[in-house]
PDB file of N, CA and C in Angstrom:
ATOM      1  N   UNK A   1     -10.823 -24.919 -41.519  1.00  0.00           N
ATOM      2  CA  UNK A   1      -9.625 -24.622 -40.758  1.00  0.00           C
ATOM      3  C   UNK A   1      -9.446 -23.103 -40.714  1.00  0.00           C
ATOM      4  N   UNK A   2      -9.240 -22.511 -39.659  1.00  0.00           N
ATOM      5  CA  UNK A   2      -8.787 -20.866 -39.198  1.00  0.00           C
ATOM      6  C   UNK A   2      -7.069 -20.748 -40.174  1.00  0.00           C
ATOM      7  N   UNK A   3      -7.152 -19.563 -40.527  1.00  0.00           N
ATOM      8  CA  UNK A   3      -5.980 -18.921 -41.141  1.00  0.00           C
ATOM      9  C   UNK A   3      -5.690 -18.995 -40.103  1.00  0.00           C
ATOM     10  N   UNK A   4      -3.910 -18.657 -39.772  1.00  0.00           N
ATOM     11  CA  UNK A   4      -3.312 -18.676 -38.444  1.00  0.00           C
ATOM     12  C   UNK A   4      -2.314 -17.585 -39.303  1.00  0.00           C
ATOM     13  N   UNK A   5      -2.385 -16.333 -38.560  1.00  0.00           N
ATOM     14  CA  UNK A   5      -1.281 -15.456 -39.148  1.00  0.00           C
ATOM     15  C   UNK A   5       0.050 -15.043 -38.328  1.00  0.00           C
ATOM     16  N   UNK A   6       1.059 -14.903 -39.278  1.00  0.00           N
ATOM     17  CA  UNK A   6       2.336 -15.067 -38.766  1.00  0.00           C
ATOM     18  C   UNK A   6       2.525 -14.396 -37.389  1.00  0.00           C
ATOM     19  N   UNK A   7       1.745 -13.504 -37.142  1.00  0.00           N
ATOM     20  CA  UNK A   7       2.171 -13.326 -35.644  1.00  0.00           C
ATOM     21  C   UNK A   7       1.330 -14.194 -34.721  1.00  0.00           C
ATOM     22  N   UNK A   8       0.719 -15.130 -34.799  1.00  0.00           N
ATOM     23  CA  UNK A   8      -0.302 -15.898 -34.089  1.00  0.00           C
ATOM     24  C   UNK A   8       1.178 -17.510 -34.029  1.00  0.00           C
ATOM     25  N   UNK A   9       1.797 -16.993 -35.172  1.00  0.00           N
ATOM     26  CA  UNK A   9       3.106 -18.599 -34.897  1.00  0.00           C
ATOM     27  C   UNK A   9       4.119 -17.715 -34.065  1.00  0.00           C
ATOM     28  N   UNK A  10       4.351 -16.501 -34.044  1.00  0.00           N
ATOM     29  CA  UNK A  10       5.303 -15.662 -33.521  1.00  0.00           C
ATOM     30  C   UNK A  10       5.125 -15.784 -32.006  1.00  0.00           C
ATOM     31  N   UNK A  11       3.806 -15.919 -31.580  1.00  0.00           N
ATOM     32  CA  UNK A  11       3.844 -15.881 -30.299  1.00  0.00           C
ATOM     33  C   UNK A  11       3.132 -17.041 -29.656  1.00  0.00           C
ATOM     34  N   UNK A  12       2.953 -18.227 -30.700  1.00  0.00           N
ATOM     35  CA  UNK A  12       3.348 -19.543 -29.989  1.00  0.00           C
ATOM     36  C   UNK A  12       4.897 -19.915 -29.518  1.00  0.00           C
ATOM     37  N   UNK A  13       5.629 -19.854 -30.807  1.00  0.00           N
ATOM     38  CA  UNK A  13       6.519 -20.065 -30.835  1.00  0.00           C
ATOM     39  C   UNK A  13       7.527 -19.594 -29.419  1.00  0.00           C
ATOM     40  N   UNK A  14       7.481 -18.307 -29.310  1.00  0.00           N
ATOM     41  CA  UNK A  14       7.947 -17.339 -27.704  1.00  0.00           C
ATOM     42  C   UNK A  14       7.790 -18.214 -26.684  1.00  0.00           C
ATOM     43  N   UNK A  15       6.405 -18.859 -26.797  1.00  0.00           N
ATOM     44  CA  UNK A  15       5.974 -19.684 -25.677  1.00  0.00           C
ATOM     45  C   UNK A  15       6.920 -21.280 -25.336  1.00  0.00           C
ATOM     46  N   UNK A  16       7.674 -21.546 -26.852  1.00  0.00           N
ATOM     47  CA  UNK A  16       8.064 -23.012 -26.505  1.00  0.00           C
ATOM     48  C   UNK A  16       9.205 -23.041 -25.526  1.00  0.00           C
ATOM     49  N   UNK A  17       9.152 -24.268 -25.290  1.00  0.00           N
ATOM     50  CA  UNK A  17      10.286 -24.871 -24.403  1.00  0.00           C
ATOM     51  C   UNK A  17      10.644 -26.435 -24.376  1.00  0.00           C
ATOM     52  N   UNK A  18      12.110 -26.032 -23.950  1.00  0.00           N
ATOM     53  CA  UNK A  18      12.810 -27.741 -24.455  1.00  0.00           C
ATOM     54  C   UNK A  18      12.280 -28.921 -23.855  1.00  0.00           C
ATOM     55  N   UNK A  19      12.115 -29.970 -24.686  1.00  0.00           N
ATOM     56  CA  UNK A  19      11.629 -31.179 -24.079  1.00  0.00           C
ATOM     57  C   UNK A  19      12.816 -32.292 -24.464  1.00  0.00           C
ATOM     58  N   UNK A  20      12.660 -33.644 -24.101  1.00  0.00           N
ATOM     59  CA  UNK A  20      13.172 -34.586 -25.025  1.00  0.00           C
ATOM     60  C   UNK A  20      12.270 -35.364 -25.463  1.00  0.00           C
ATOM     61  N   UNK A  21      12.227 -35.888 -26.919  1.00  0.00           N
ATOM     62  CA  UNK A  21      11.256 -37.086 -27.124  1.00  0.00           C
ATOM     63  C   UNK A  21      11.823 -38.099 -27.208  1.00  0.00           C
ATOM     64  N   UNK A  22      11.568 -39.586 -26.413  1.00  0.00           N
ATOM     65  CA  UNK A  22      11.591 -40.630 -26.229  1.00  0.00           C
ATOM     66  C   UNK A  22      11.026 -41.421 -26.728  1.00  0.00           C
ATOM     67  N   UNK A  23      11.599 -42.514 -27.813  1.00  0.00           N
ATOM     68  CA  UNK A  23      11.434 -43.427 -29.329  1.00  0.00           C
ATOM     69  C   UNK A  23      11.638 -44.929 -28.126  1.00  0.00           C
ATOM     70  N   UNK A  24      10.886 -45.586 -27.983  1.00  0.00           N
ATOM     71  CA  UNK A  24      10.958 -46.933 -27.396  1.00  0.00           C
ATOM     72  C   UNK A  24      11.049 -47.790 -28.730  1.00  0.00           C
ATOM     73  N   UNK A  25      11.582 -48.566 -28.422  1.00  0.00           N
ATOM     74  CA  UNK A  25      11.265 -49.843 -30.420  1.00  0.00           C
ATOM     75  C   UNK A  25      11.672 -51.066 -29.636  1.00  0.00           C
ATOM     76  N   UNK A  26      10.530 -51.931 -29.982  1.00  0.00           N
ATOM     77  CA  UNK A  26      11.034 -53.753 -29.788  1.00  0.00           C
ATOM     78  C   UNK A  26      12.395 -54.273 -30.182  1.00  0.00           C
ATOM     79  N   UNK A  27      13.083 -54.507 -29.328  1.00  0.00           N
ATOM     80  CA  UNK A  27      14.464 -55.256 -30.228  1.00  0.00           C
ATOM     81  C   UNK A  27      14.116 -56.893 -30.153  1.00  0.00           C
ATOM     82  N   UNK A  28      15.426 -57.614 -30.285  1.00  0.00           N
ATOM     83  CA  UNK A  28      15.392 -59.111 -30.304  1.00  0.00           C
ATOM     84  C   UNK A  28      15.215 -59.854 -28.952  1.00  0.00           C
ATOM     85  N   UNK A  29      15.182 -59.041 -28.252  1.00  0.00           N
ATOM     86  CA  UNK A  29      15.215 -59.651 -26.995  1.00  0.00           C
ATOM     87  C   UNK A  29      14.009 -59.323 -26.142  1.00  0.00           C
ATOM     88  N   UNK A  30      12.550 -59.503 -27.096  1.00  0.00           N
ATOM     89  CA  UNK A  30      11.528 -59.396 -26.504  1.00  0.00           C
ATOM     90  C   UNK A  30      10.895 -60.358 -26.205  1.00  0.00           C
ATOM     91  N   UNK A  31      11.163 -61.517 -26.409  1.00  0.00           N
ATOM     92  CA  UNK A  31      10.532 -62.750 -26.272  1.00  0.00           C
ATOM     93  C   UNK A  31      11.864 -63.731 -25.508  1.00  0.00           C
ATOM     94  N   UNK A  32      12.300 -63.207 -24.299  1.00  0.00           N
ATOM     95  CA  UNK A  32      13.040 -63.987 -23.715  1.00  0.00           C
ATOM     96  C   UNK A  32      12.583 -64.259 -22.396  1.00  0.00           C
ATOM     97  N   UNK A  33      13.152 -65.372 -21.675  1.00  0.00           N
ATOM     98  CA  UNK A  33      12.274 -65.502 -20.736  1.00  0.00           C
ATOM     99  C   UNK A  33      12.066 -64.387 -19.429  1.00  0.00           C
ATOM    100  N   UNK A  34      11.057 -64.620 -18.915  1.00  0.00           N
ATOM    101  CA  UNK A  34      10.739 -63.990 -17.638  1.00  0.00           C
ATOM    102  C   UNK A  34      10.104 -62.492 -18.782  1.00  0.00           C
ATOM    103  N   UNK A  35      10.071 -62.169 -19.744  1.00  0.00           N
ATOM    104  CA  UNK A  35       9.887 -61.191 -20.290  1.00  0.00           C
ATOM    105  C   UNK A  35       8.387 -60.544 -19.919  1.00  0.00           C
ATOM    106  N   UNK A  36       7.735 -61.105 -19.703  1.00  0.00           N
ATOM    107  CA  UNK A  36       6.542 -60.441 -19.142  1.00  0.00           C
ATOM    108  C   UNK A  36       6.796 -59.679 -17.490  1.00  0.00           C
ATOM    109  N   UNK A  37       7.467 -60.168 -16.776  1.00  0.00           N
ATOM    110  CA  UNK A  37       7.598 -59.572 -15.336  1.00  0.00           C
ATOM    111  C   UNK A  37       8.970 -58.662 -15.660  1.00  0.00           C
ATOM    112  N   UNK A  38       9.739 -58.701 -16.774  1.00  0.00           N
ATOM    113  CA  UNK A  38      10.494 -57.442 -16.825  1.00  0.00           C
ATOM    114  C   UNK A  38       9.502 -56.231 -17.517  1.00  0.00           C
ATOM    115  N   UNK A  39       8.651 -56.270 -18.267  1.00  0.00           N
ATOM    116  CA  UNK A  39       8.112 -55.343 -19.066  1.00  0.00           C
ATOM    117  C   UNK A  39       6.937 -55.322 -17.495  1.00  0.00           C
ATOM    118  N   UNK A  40       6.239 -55.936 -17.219  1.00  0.00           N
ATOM    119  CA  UNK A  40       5.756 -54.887 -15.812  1.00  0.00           C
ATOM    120  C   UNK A  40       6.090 -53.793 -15.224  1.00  0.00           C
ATOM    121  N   UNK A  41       7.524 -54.387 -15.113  1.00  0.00           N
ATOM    122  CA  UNK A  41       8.292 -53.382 -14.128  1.00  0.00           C
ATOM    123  C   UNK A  41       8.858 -52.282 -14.846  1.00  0.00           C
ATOM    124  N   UNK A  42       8.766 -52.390 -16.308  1.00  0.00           N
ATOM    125  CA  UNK A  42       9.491 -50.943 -17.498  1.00  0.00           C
ATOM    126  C   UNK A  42       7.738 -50.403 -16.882  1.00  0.00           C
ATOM    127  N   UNK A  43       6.898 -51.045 -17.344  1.00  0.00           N
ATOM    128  CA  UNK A  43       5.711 -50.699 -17.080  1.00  0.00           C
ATOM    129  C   UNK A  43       5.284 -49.392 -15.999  1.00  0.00           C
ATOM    130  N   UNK A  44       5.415 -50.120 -15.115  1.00  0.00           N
ATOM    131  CA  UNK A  44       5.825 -49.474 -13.136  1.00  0.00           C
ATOM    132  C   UNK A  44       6.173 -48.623 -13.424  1.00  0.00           C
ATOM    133  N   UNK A  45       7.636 -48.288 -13.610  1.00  0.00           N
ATOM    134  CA  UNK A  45       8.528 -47.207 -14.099  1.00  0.00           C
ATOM    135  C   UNK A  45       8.227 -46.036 -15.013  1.00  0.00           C
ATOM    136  N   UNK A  46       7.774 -46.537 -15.980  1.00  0.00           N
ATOM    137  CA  UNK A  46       7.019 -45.220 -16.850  1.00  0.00           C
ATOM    138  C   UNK A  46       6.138 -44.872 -15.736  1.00  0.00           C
ATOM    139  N   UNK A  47       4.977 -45.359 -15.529  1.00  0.00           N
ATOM    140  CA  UNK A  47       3.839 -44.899 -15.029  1.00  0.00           C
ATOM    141  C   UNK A  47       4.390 -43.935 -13.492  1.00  0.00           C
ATOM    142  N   UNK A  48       5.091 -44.131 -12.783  1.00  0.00           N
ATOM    143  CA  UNK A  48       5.892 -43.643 -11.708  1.00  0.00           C
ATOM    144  C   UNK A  48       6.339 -42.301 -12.364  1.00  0.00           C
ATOM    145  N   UNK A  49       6.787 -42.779 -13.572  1.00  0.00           N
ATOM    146  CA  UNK A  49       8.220 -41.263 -13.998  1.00  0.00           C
ATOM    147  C   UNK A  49       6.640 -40.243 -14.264  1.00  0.00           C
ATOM    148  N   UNK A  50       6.018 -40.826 -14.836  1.00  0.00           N
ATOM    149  CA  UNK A  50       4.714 -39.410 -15.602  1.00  0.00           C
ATOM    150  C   UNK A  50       4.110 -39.327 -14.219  1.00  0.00           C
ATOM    151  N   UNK A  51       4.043 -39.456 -12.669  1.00  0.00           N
ATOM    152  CA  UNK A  51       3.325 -39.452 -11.894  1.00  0.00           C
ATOM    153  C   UNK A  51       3.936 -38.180 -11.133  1.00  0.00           C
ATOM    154  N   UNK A  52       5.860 -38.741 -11.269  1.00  0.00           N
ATOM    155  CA  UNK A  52       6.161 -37.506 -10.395  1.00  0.00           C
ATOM    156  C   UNK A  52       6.477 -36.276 -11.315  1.00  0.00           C
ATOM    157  N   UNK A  53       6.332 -36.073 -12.886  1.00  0.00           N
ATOM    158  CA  UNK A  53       6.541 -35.305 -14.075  1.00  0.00           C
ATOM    159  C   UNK A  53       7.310 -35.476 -14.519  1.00  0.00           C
ATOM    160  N   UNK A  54       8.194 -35.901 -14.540  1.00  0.00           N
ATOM    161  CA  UNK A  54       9.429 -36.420 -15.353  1.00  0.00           C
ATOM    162  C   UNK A  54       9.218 -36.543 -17.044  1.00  0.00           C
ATOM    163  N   UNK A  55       7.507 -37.698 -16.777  1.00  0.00           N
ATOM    164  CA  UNK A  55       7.254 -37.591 -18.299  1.00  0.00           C
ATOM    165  C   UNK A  55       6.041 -36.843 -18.247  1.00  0.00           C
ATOM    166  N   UNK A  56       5.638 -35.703 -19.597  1.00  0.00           N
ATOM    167  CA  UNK A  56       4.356 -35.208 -19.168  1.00  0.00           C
ATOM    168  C   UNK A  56       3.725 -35.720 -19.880  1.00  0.00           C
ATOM    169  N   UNK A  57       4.051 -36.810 -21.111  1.00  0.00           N
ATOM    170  CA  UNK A  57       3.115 -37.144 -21.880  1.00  0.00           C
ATOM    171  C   UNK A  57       3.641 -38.555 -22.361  1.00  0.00           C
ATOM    172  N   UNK A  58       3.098 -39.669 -22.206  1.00  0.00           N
ATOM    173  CA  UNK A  58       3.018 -40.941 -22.073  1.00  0.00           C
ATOM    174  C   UNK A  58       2.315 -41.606 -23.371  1.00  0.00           C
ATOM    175  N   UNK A  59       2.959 -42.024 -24.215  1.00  0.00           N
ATOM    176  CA  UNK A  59       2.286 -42.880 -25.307  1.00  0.00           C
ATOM    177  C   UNK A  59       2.663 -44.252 -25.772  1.00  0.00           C
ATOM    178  N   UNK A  60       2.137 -45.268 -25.192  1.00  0.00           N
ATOM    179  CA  UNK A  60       2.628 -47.038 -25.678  1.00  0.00           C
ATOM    180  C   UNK A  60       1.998 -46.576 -26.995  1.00  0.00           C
ATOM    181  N   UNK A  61       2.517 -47.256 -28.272  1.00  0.00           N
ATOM    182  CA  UNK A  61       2.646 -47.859 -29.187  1.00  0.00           C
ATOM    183  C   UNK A  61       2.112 -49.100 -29.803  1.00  0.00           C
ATOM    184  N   UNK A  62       0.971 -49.369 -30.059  1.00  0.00           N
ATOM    185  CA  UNK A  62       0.649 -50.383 -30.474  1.00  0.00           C
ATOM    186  C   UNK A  62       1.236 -50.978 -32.055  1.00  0.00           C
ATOM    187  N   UNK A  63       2.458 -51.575 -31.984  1.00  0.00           N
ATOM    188  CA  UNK A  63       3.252 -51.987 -33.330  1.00  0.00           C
ATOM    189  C   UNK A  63       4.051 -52.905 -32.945  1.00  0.00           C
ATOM    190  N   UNK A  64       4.291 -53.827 -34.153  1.00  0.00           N
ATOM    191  CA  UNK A  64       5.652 -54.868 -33.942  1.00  0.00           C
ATOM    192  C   UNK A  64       6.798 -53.865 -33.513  1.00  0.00           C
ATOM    193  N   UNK A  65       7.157 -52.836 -34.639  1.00  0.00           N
ATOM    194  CA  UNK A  65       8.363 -51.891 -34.321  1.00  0.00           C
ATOM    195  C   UNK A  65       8.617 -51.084 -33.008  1.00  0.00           C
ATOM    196  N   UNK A  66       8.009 -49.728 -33.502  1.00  0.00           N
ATOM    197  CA  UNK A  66       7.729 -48.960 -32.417  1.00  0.00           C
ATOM    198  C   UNK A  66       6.979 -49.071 -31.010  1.00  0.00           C
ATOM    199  N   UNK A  67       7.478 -49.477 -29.805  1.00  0.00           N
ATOM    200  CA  UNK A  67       6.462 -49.816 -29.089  1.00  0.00           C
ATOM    201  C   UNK A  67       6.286 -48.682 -28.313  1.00  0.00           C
ATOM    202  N   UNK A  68       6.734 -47.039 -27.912  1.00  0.00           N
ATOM    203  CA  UNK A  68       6.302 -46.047 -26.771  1.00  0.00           C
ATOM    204  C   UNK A  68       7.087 -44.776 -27.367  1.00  0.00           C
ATOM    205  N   UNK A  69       6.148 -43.726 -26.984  1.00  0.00           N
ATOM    206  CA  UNK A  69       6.728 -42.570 -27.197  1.00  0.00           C
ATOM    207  C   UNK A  69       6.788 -41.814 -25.796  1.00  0.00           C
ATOM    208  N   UNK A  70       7.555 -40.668 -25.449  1.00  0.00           N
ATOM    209  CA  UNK A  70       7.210 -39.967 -24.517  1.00  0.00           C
ATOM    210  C   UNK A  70       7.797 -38.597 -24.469  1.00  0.00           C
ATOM    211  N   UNK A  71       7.438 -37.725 -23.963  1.00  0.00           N
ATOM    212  CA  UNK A  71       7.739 -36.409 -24.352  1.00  0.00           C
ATOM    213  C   UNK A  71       8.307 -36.386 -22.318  1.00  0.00           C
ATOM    214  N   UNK A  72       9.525 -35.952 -21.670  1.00  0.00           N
ATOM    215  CA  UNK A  72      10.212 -35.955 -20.661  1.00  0.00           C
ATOM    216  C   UNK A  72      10.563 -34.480 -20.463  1.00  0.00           C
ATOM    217  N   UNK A  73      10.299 -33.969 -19.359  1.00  0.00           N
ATOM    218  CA  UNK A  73      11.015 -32.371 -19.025  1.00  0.00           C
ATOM    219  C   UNK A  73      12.449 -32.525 -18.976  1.00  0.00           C
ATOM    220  N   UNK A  74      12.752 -33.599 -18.732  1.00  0.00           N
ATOM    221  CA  UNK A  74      14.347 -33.823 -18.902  1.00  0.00           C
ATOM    222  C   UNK A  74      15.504 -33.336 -19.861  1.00  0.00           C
ATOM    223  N   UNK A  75      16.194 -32.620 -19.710  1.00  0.00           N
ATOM    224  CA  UNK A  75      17.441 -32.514 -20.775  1.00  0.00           C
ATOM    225  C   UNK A  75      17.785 -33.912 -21.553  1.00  0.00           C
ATOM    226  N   UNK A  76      18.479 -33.918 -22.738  1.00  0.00           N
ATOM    227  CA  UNK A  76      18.219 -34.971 -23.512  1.00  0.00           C
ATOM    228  C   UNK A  76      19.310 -36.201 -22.750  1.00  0.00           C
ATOM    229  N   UNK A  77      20.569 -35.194 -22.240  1.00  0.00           N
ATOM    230  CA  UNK A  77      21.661 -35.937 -21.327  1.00  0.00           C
ATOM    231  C   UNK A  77      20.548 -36.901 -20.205  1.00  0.00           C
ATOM    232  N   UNK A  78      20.068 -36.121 -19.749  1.00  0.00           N
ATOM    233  CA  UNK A  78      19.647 -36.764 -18.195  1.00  0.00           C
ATOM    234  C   UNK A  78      18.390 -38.181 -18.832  1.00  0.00           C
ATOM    235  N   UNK A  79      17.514 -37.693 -19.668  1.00  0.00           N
ATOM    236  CA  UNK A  79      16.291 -38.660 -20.646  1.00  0.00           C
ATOM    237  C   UNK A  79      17.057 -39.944 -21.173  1.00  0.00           C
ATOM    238  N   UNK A  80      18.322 -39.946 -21.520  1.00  0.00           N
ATOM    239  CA  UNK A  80      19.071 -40.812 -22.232  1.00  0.00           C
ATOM    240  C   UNK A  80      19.882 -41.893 -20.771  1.00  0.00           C
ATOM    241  N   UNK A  81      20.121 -41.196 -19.886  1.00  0.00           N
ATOM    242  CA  UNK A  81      20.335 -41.856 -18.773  1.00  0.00           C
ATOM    243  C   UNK A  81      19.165 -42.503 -17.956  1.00  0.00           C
ATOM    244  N   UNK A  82      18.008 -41.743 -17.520  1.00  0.00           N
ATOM    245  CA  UNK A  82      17.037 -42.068 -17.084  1.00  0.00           C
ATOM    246  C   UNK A  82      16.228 -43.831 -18.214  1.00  0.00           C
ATOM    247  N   UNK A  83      16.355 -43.126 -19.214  1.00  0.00           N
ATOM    248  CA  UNK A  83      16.115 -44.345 -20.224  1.00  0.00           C
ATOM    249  C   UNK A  83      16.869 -45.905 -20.288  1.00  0.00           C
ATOM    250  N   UNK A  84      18.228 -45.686 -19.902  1.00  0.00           N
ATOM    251  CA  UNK A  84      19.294 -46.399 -19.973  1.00  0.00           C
ATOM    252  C   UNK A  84      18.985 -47.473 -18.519  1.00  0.00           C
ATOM    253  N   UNK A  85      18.533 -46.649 -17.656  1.00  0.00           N
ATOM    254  CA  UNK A  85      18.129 -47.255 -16.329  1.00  0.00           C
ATOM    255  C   UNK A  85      16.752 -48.167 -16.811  1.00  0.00           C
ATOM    256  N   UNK A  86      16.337 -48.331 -17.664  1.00  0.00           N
ATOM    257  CA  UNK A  86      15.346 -49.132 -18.076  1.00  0.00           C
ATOM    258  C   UNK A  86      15.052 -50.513 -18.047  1.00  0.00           C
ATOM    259  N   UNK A  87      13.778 -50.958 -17.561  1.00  0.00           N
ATOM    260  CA  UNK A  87      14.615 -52.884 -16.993  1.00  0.00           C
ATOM    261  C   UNK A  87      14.310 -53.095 -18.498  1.00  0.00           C
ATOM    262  N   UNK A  88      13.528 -52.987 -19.131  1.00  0.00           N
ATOM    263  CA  UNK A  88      13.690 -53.570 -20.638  1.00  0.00           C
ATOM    264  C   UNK A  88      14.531 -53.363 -21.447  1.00  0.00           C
ATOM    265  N   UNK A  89      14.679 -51.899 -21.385  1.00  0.00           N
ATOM    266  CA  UNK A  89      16.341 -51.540 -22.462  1.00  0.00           C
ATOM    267  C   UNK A  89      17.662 -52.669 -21.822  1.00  0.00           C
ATOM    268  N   UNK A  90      17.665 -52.495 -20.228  1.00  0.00           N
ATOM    269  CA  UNK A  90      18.602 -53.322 -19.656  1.00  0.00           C
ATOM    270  C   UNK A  90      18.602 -54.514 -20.262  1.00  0.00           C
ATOM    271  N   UNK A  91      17.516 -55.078 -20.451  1.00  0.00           N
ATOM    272  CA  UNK A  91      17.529 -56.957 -20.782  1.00  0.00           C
ATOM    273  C   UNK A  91      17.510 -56.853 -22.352  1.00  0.00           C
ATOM    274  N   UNK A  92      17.854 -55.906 -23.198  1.00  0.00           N
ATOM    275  CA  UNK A  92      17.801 -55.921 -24.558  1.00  0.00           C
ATOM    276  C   UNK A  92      16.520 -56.283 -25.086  1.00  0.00           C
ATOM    277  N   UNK A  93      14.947 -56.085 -24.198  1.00  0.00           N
ATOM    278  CA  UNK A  93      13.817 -55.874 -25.376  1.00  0.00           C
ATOM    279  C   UNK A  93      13.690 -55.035 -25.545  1.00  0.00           C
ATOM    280  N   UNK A  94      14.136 -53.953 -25.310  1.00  0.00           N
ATOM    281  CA  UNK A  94      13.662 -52.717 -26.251  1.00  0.00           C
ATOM    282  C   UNK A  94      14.988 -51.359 -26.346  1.00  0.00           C
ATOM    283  N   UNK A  95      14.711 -50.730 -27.540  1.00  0.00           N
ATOM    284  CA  UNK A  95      15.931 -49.844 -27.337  1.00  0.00           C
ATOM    285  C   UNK A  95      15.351 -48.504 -27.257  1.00  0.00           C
ATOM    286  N   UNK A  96      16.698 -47.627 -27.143  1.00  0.00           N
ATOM    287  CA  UNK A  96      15.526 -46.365 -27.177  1.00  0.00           C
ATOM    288  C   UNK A  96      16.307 -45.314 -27.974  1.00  0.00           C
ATOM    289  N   UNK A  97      15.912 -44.169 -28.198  1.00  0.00           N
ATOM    290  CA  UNK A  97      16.446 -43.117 -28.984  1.00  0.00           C
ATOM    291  C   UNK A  97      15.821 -41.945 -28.407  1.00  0.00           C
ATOM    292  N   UNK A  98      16.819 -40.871 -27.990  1.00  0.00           N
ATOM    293  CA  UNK A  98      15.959 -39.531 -27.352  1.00  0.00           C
ATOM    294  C   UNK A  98      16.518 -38.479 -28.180  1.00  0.00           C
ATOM    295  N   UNK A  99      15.193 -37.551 -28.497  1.00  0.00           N
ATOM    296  CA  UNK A  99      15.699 -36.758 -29.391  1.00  0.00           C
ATOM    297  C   UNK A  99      15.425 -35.173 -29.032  1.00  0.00           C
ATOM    298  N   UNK A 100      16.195 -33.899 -28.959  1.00  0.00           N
ATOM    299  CA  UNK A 100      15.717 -33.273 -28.460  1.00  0.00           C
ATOM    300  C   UNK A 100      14.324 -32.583 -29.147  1.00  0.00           C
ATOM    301  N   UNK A 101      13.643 -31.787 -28.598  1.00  0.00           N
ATOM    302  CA  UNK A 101      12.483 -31.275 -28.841  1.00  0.00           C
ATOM    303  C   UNK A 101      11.760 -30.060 -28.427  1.00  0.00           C
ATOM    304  N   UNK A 102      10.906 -29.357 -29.145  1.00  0.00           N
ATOM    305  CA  UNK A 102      10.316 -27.961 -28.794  1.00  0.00           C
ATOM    306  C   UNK A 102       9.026 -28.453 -28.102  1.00  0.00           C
ATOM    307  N   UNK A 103       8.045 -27.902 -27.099  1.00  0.00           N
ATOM    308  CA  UNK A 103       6.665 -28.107 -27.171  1.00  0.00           C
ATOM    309  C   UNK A 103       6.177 -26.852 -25.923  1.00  0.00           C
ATOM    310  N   UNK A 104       4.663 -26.784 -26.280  1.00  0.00           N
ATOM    311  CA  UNK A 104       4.111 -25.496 -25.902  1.00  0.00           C
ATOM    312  C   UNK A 104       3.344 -25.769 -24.364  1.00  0.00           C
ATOM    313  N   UNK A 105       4.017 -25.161 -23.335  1.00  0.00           N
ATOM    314  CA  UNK A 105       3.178 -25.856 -22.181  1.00  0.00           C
ATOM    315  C   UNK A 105       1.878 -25.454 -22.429  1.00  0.00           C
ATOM    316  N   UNK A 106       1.448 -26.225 -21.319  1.00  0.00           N
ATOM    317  CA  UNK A 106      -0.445 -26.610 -21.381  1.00  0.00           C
ATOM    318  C   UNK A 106      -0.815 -27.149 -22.399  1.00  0.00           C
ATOM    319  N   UNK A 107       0.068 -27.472 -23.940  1.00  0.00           N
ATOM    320  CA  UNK A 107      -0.966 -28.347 -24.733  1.00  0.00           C
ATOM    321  C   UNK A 107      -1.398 -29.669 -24.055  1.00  0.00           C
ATOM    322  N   UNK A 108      -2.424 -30.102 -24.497  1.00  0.00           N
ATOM    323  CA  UNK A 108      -2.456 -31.625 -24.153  1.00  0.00           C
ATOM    324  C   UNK A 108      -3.889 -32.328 -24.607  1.00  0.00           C
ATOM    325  N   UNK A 109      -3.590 -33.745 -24.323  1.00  0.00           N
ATOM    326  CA  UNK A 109      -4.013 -34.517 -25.200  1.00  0.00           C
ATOM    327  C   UNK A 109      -6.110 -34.467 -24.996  1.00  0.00           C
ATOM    328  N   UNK A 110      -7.041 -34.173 -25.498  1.00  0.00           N
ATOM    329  CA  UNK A 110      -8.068 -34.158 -25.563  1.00  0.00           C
ATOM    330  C   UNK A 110      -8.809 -35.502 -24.876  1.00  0.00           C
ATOM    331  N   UNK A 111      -9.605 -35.021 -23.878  1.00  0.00           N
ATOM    332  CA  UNK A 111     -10.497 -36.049 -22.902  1.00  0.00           C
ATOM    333  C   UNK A 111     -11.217 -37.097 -23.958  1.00  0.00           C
TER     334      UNK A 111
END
């Protein structure tokens, strides 16, 4: 591992900017009916929101608990509304939690 010296965090750091992160989690109401053609359409919806940038970074969750993460250019107000509009949060399978957040443009996830 490279030493990283304090001015090498000094001027990442300069570089950050606000994000929100987006906590998806299974609730009780994941196994109700029609539940597969509502989670399509949460489905749809993510994939739409990261298409027009909304989200820049998209992560399902493979867990009973946690099922999606997402990192949103959104203010945490607008992420928490946008979220709320959710057909799964709507039908109570899944809840969500947005939290605000720092991150460095252009990182991203390795091919």
């Amino acid at each position: 591992m490279n030493a990283v010296t304090d001015e090498q965090i000094q001027e990442l750091a300069a570089t950050s900017k606000p994000y929100s992160l987006v906590q998806l989690s299974w609730a009780p109401g994941r196994h109700q009916s029609g539940a597969d053609a509502i989670e399509r359409e949460h489905q749809r919806r993510m994939v739409s929101l990261r298409a027009e940038g909304t989200i820049a970074v998209l992560c399902p969750v493979l867990s009973e608990g946690l099922c999606g993460v997402a990192i949103m250019t959104q203010t945490v107000e607008q992420a928490r509304a946008t979220m709320a509009a959710d057909p799964c949060v709507q039908a109570g399978m899944m809840t969500v939690d947005v939290l605000p957040c720092l991150g460095f443009p252009g990182d991203s996830l390795p091919g």
